[in-house]
Protein backbone atom coordinates (compact mmCIF):
# COMPACT_ATOMS: atom_id res chain seq x y z
CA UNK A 1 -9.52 -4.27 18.14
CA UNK A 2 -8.34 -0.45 17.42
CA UNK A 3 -6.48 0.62 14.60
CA UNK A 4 -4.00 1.34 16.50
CA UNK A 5 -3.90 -2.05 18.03
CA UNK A 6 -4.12 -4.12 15.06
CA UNK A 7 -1.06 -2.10 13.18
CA UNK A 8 0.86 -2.20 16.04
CA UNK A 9 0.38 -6.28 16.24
CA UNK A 10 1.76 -6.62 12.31
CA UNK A 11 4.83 -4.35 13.07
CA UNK A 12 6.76 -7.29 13.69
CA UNK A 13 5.95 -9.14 10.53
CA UNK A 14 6.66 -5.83 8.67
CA UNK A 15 9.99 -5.77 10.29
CA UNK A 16 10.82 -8.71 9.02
CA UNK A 17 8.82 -8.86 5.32
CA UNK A 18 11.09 -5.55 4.44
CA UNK A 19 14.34 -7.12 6.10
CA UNK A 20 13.77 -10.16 3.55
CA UNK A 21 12.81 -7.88 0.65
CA UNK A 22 16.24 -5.75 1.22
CA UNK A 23 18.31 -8.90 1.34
CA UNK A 24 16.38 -11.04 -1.60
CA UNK A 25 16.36 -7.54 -4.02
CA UNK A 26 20.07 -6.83 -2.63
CA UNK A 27 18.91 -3.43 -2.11
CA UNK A 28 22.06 -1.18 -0.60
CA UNK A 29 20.09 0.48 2.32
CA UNK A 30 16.52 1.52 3.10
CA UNK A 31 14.42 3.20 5.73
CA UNK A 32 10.64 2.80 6.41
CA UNK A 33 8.64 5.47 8.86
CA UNK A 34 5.09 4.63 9.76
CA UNK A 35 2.77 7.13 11.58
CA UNK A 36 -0.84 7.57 12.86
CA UNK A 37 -2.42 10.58 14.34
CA UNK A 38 0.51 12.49 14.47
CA UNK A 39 2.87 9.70 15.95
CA UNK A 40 5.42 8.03 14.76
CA UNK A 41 4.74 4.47 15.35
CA UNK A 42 7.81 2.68 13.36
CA UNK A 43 10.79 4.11 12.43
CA UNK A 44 13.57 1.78 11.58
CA UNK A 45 16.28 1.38 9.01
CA UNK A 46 18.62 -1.73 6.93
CA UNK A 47 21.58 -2.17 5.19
CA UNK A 48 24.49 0.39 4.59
CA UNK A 49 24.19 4.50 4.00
CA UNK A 50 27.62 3.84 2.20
CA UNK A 51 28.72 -0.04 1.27
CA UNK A 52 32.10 0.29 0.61
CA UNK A 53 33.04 2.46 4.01
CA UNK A 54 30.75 -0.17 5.70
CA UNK A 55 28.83 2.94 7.25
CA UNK A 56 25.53 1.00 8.56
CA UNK A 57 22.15 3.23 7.39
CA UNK A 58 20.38 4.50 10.46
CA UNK A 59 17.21 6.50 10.45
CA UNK A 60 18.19 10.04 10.43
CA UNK A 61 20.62 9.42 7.32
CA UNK A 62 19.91 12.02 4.40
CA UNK A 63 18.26 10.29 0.98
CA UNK A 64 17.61 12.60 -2.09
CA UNK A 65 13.73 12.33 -2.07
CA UNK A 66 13.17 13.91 -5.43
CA UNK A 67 9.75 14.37 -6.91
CA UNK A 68 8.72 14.49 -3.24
CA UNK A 69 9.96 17.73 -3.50
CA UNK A 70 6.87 19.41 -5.45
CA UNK A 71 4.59 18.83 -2.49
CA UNK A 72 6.69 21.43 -0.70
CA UNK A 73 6.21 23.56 -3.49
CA UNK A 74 2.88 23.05 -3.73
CA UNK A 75 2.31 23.66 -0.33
CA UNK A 76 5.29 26.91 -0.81
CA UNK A 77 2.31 27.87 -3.51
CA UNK A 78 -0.78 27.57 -0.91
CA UNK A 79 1.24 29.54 1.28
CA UNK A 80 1.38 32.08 -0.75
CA UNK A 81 -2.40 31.91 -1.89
CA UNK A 82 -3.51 31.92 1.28
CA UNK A 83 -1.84 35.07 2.49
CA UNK A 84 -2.59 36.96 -0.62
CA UNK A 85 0.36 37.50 -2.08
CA UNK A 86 -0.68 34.95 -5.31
CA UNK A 87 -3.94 33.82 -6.87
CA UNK A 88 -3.99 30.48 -8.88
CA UNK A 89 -5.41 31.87 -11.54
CA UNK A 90 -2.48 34.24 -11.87
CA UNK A 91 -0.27 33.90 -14.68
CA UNK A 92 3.25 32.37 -14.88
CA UNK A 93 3.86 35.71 -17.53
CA UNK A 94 3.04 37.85 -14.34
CA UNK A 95 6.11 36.74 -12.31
CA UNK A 96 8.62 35.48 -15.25
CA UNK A 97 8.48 38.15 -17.59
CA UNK A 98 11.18 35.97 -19.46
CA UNK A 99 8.09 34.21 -20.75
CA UNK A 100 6.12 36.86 -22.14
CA UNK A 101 9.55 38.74 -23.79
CA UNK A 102 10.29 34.78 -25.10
CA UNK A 103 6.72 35.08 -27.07
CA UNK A 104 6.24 31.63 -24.82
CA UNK A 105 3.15 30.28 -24.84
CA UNK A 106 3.67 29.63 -21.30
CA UNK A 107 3.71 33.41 -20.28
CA UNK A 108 0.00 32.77 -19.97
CA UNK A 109 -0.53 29.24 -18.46
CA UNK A 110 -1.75 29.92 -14.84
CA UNK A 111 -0.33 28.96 -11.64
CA UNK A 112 -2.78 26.14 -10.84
CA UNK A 113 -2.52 24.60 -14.45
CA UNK A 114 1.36 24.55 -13.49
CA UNK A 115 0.59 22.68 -10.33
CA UNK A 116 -1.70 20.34 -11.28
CA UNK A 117 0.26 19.42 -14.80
CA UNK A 118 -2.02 20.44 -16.98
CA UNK A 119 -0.03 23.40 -18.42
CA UNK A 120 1.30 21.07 -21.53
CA UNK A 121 4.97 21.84 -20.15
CA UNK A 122 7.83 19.46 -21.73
CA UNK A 123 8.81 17.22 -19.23
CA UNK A 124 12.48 17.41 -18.98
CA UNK A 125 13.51 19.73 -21.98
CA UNK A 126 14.73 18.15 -25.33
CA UNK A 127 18.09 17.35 -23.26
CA UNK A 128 17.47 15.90 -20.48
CA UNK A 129 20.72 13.91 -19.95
CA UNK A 130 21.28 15.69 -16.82
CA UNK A 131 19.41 13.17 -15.11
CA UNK A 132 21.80 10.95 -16.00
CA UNK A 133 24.54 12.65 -14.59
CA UNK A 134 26.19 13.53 -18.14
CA UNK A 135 26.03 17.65 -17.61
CA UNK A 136 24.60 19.29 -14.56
CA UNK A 137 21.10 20.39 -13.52
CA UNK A 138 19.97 23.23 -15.23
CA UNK A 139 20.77 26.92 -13.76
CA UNK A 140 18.12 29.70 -14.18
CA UNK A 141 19.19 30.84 -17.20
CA UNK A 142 19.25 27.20 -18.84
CA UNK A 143 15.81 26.50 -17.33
CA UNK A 144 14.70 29.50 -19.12
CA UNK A 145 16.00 28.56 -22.39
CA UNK A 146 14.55 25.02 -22.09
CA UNK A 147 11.30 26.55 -21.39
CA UNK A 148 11.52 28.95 -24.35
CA UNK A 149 12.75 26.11 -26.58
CA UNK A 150 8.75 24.64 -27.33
CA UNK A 151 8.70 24.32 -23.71
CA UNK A 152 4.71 23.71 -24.34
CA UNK A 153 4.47 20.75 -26.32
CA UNK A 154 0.49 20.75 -26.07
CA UNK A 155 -2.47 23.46 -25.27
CA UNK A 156 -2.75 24.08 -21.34
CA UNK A 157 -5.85 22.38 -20.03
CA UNK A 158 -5.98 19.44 -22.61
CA UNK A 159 -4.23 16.58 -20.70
CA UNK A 160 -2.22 15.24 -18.04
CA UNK A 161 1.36 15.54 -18.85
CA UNK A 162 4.05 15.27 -15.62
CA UNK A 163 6.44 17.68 -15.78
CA UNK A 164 9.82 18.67 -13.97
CA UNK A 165 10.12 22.15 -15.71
CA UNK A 166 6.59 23.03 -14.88
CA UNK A 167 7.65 22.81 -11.40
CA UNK A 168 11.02 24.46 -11.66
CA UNK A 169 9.29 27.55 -13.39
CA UNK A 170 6.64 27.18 -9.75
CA UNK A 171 9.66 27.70 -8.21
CA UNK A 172 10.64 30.83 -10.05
CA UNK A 173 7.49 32.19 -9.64
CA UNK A 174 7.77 31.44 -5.66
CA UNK A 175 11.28 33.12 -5.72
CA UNK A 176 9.68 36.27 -7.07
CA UNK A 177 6.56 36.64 -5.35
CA UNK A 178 8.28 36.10 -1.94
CA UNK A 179 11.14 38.04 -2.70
CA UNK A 180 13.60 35.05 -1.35
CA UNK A 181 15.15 32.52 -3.19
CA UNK A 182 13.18 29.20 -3.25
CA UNK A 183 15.75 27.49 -0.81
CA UNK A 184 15.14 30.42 1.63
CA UNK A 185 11.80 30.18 1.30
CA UNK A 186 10.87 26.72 1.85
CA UNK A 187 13.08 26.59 4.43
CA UNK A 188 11.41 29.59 6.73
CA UNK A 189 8.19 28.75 5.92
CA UNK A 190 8.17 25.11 5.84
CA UNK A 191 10.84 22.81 7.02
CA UNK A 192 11.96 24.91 9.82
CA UNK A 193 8.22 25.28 11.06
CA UNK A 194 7.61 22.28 11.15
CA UNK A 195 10.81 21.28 12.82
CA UNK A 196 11.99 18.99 9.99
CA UNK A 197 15.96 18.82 11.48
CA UNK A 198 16.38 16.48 8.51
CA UNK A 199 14.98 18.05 5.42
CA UNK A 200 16.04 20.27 3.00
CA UNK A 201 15.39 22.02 -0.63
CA UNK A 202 18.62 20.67 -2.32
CA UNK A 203 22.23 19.03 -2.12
CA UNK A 204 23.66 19.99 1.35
CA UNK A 205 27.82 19.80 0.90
CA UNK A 206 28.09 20.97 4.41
CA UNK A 207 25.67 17.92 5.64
CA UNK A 208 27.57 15.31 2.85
CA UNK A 209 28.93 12.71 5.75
CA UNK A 210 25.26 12.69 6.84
CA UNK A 211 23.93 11.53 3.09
CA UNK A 212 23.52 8.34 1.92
CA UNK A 213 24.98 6.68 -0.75
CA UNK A 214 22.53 5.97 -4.27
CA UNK A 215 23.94 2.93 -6.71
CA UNK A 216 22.83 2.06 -10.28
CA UNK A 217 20.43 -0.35 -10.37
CA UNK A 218 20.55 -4.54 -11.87
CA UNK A 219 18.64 -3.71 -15.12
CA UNK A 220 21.79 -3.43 -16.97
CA UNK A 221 24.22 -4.69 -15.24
CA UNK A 222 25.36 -7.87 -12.56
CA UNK A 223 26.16 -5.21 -9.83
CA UNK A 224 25.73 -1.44 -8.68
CA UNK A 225 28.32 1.45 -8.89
CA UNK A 226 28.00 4.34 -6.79
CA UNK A 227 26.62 7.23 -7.67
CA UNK A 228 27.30 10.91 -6.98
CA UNK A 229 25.53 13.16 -5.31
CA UNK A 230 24.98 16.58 -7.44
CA UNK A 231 22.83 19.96 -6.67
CA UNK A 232 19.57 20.31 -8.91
CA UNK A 233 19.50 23.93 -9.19
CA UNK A 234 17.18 25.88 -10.65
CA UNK A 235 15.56 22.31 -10.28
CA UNK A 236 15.30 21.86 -6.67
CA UNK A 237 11.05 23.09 -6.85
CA UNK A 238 10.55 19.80 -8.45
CA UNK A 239 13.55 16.99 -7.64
CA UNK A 240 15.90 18.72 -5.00
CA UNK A 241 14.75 18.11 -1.82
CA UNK A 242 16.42 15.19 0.81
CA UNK A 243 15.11 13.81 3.92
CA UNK A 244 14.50 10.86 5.84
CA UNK A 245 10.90 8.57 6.17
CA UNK A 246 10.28 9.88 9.72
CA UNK A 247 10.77 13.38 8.81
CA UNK A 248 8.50 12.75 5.50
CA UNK A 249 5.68 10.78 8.33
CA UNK A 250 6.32 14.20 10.15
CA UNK A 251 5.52 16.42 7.13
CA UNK A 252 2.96 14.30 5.58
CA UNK A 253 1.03 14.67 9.19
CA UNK A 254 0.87 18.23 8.89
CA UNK A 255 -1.20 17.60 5.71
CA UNK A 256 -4.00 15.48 7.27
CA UNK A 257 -7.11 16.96 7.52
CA UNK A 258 -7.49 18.04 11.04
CA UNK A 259 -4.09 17.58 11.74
CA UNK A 260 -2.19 20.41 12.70
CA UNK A 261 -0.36 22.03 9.74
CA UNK A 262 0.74 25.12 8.17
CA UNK A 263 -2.24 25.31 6.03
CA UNK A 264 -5.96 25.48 5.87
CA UNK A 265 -7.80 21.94 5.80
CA UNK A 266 -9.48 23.95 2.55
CA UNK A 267 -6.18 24.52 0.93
CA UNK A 268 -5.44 20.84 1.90
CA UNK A 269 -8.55 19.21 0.45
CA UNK A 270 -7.93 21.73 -2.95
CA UNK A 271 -4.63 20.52 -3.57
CA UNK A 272 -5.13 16.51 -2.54
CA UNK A 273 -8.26 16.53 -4.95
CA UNK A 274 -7.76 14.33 -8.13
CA UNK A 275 -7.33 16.55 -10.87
CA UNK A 276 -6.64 14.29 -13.83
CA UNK A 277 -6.29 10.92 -14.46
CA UNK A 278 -3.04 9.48 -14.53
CA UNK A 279 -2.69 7.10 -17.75
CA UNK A 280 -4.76 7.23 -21.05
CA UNK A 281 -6.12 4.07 -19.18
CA UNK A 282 -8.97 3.88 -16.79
CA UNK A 283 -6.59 3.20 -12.74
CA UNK A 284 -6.96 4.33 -9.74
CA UNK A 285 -3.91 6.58 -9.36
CA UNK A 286 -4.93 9.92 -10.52
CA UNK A 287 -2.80 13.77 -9.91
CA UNK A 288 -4.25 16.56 -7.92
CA UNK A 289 -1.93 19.74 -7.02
CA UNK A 290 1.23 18.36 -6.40
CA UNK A 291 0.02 15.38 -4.85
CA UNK A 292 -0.59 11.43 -6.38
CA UNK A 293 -3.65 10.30 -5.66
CA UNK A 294 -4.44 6.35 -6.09
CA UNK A 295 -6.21 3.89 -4.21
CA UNK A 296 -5.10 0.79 -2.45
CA UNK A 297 -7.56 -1.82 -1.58
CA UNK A 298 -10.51 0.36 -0.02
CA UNK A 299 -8.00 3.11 0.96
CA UNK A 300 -7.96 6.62 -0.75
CA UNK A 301 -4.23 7.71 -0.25
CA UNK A 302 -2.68 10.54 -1.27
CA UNK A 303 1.25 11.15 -1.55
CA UNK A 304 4.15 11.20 -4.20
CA UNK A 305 7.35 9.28 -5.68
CA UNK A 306 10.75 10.08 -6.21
CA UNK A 307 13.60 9.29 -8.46
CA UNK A 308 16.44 10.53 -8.30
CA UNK A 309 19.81 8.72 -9.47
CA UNK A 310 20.57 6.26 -7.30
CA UNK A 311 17.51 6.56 -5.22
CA UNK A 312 13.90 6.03 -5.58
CA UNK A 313 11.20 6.66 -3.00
CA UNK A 314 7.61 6.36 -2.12
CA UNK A 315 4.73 8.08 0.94
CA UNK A 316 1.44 7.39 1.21
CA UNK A 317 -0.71 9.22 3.29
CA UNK A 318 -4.26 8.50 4.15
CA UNK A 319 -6.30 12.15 4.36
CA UNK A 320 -8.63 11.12 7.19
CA UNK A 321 -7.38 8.62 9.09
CA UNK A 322 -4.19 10.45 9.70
CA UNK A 323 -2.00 6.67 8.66
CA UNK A 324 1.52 7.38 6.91
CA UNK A 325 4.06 5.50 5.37
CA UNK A 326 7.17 6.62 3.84
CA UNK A 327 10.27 4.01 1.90
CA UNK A 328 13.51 5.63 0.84
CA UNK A 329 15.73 3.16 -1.24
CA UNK A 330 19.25 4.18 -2.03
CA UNK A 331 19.15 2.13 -5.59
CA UNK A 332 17.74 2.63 -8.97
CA UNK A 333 14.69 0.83 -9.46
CA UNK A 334 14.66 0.69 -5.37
CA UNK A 335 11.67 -1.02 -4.55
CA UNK A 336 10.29 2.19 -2.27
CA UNK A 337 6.53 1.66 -3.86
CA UNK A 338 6.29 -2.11 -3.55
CA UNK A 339 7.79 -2.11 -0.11
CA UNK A 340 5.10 0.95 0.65
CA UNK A 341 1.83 -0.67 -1.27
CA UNK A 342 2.16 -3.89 1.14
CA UNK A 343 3.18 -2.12 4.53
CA UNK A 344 -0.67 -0.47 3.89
CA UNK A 345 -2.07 -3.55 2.68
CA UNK A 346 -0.56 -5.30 5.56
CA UNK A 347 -2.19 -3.05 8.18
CA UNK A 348 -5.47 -3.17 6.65
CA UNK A 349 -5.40 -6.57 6.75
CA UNK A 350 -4.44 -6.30 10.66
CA UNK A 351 -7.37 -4.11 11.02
CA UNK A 352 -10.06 -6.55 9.32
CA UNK A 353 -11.66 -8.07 11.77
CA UNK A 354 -14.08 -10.28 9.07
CA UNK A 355 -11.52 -11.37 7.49
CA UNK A 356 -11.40 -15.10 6.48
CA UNK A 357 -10.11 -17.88 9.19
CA UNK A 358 -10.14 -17.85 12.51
CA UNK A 359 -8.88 -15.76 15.27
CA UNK A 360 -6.17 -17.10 17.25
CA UNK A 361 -7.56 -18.37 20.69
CA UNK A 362 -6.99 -15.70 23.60
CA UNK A 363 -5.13 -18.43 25.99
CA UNK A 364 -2.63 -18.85 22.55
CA UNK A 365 0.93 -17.63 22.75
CA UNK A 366 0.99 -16.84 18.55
CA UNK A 367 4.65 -15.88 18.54
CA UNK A 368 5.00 -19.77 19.51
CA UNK A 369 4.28 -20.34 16.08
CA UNK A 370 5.46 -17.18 13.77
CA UNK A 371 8.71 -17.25 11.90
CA UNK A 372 10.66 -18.29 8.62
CA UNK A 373 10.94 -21.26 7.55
CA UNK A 374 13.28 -22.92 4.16
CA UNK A 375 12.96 -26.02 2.24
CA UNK A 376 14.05 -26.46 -1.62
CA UNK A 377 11.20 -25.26 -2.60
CA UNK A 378 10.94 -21.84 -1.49
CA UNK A 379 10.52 -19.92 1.83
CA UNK A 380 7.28 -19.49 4.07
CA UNK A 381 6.91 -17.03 6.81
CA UNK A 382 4.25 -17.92 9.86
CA UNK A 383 3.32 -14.42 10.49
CA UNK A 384 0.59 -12.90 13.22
CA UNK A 385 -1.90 -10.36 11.20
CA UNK A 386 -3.88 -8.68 13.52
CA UNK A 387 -5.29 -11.53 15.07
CA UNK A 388 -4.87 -14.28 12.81
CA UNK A 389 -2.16 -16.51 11.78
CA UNK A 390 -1.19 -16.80 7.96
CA UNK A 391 1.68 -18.40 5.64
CA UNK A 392 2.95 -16.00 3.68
CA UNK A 393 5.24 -16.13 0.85
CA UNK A 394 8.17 -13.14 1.53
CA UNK A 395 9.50 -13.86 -2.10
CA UNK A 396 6.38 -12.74 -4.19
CA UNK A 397 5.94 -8.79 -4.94
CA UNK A 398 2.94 -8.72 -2.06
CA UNK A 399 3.07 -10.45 0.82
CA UNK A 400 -0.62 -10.85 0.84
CA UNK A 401 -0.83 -11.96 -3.15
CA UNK A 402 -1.87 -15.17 -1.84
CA UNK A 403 -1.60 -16.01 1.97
CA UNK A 404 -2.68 -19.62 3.72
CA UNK A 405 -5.18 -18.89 6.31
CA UNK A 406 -4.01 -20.70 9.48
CA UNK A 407 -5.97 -21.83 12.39
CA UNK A 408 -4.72 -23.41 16.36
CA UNK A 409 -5.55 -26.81 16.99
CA UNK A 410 -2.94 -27.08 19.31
CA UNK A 411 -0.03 -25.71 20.63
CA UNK A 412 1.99 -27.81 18.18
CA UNK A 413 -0.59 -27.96 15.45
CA UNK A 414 -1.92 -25.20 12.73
CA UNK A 415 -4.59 -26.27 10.68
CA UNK A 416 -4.27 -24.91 7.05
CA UNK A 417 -8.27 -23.30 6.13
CA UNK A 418 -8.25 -21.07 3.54
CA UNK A 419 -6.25 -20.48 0.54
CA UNK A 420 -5.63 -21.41 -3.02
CA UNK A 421 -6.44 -24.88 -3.41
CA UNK A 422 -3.67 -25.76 -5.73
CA UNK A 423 -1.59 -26.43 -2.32
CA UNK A 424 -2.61 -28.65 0.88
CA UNK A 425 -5.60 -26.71 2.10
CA UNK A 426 -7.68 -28.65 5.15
CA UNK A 427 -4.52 -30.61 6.25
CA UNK A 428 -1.92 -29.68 9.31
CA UNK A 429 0.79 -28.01 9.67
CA UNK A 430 3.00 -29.63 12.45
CA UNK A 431 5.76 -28.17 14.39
CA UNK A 432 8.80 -30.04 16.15
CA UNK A 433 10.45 -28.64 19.12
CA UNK A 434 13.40 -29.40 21.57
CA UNK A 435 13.02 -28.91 25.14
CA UNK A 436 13.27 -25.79 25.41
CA UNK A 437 10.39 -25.24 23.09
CA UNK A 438 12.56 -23.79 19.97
CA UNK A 439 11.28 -24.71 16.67
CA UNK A 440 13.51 -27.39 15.27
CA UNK A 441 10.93 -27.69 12.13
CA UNK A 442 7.49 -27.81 10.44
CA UNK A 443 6.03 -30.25 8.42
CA UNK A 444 2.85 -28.65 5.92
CA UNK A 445 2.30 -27.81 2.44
CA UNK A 446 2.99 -30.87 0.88
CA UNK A 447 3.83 -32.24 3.63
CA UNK A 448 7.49 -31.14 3.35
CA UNK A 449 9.57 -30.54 6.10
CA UNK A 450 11.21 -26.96 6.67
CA UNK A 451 13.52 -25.84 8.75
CA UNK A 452 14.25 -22.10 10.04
CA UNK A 453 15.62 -19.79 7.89
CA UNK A 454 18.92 -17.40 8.56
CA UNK A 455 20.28 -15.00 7.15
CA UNK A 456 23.22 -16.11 5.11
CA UNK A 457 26.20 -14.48 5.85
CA UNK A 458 28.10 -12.19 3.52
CA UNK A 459 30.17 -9.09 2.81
CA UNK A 460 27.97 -5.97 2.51
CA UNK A 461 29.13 -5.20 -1.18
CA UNK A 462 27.88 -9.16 -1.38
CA UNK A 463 24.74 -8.04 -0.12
CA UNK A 464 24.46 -5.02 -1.60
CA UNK A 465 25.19 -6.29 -4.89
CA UNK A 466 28.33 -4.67 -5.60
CA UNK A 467 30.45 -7.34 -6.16
């Protein structure tokens, strides 16, 4: 079985995993893009773009992507480099002279120290409170002031440390070298190349019907509040762009190796190359030039995060296979990189053909089988995955933390093979029907009866978690 075949036979399952995951979280709206060699292959969207108006989310509705944003500047940067109007070994001094009058340290950090965070910049500034919507973004002049206020908190080239004002000073330095503002610029040179209808450097006023809605999140309180939309600024290099996931599959594409882009599959490879590790702890997820590297399962993946209030997202790419996945969340603590991890995980398991169990029989209808099922206990899905049949349970983190391996005996038999033991490995499954073949129930792991599952219904602030 193809790739391409085997992620295309879990799409499905993944429609309905992430429909579960938005109503059991109570997450306010989310989209999900998938994409392979260049094509979109899933593109699909829940919940509301604004609750209270009862405006359903569709898939070309704006979300504030954030930190996705310093991959465009990154590649702004490369853009640059490769035309020979910058060098990465330049200095940030050379194109913010602010820096060198300041007596900043930073007048002499270079340009690729800035991109991959090793510069020792601050992170947010000793006031960062902007990000929590108590004063707005930073202007130029502010940014310049929080960079000359010990805006280097440690020697450039010791460590790893993230930074948002790093990348708002890359964005300077792209303003002056191009002679455009960094709006202008990323916009000419990247988003409208590209044909990215639905992307943007910052806060779009004249766009607002077309944005969705962010809400707080449940850590501190029973429900979610909406949250405003504001322009970042002399931010935007580092947490001002929006978008939407099939846009983001789009731009992530163009950054493939091999894949046609707007730059050099050298200037790709330099800045998707791990650069430093991540944590003071040995993990896979490491930082190269604007780009997170990490690792999930056997797959080297490359992408970034986002927060920004009210919504958090998540894309993975994988450099050589051309696979994409993008998950915009309009909530605090949005579940964009969980929802992400397992839509990868997922297709790699598709794609295993030596995985565990047995393949469902050719002359086997599977869908005869798959759904959701409820019993007092908990909730079970009977999902196809690639070519085998597994229990899965939709209310743990992963979906494939801990699946049941199922195999045919019959068309109204599944024979539970593999799994943890702790449950009713090596016994049946059953399934009851009417006469028109529709699932009435099942009878398996303990040998409980479950029945199918619906969708309860309530209000959208009910299932938003507004109210």
């Amino acid at each position: 079985m193809s790739n391409r075949v085997a992620y295309e036979s879990v799409l499905p399952y993944v429609r309905e995993w992430v429909s579960y995951k938005v109503w059991q979280l109570r997450v306010p709206g989310v989209q999900v893009a998938i994409g392979l060699g260049g094509e979109v292959l899933f593109d699909e969207a829940w919940g509301y773009a604004d609750v209270e108006a009862g405006r359903r989310l569709t898939t070309t509705d704006l979300f504030r992507i954030a930190s996705h944003s310093k991959t465009f500047t990154s590649t702004a940067v490369m853009l640059l480099v490769e035309r020979g109007s910058l060098r990465l070994d330049d200095t940030a001094g050379t194109y913010v002279p602010a820096l060198v009058d300041g007596g900043s340290p930073l007048a002499d950090v270079t340009v690729r120290e800035l991109l991959e965070m090793g510069a020792g910049v601050i992170r947010d500034g000793h006031d960062g409170d902007y990000w929590s919507q108590l004063r707005p973004f930073p202007d130029e002049d502010e940014l310049l002031r929080l960079l000359l206020d010990d805006g280097q908190k440690v020697p450039a080239g010791s460590s790893f440390n993230y930074s948002n004002l790093g990348y708002s000073l890359l964005g300077l330095v792209i303003a002056a070298v191009s002679g455009r503002s960094y709006g202008e610029f990323v916009r000419a040179e990247i988003t409208e190349p590209l044909g990215l209808r639905n992307t943007g450097p910052d806060w779009d006023p004249s766009r607002a019907d077309e944005f969705v809605v962010g809400y707080s999140g449940l850590h501190n309180a029973r429900t979610r509040r909406r949250l405003a939309h504001v322009d970042t600024r002399a931010m935007a290099a580092a947490t001002g762009f929006h978008g939407t996931a099939s846009d983001l599959v789009r731009y992530f594409t163009s950054h493939v190796v091999g894949q046609p882009g707007l730059l050099s599959d050298h200037a790709k490879r330099l800045v998707q190359r791990p650069a430093w590790g991540a944590s003071d702890t040995a993990g896979p997820k490491g930082y190269g030039a604007g780009f997170i590297t990490e690792r999930i399962g056997g797959r080297e993946v490359r992408g970034h995060s986002g927060g920004f209030p009210g919504h958090i997202t998540q894309s993975l790419f994988d450099p050589e296979s051309g696979l994409v996945v993008s998950v915009l969340t309009s909530a605090a603590a949005g579940p964009a990189t969980l929802v992400a991890t397992a839509i990868v995980q997922l297709l790699d398991a598709a794609a295993d053909d030596h995985a565990p169990g047995a393949a469902v029989p050719d002359d086997i209808d599977p869908t005869a089988f798959t759904g959701r099922f409820q019993n007092p206990w908990g909730v079970t899905d009977i999902a196809l995955v690639g070519r085998r049949l597994l229990a899965i349970d939709p209310t743990a983190p992963a979906p494939l933390d801990a699946p049941t391996r199922l195999e045919v005996v019959d068309g109204d038999t599944l024979r539970m093979t593999h799994g943890r033991r702790f449950g009713s490995i090596d016994e049946d499954v059953t399934y009851r029907r009417d006469a028109d073949g529709r699932v009435l129930a099942i009878r398996g792991d303990g040998g409980m009866t479950s029945e199918p599952w619906a969708v309860p219904e309530e209000a959208p602030e009910v299932a938003a978690g507004l109210v």
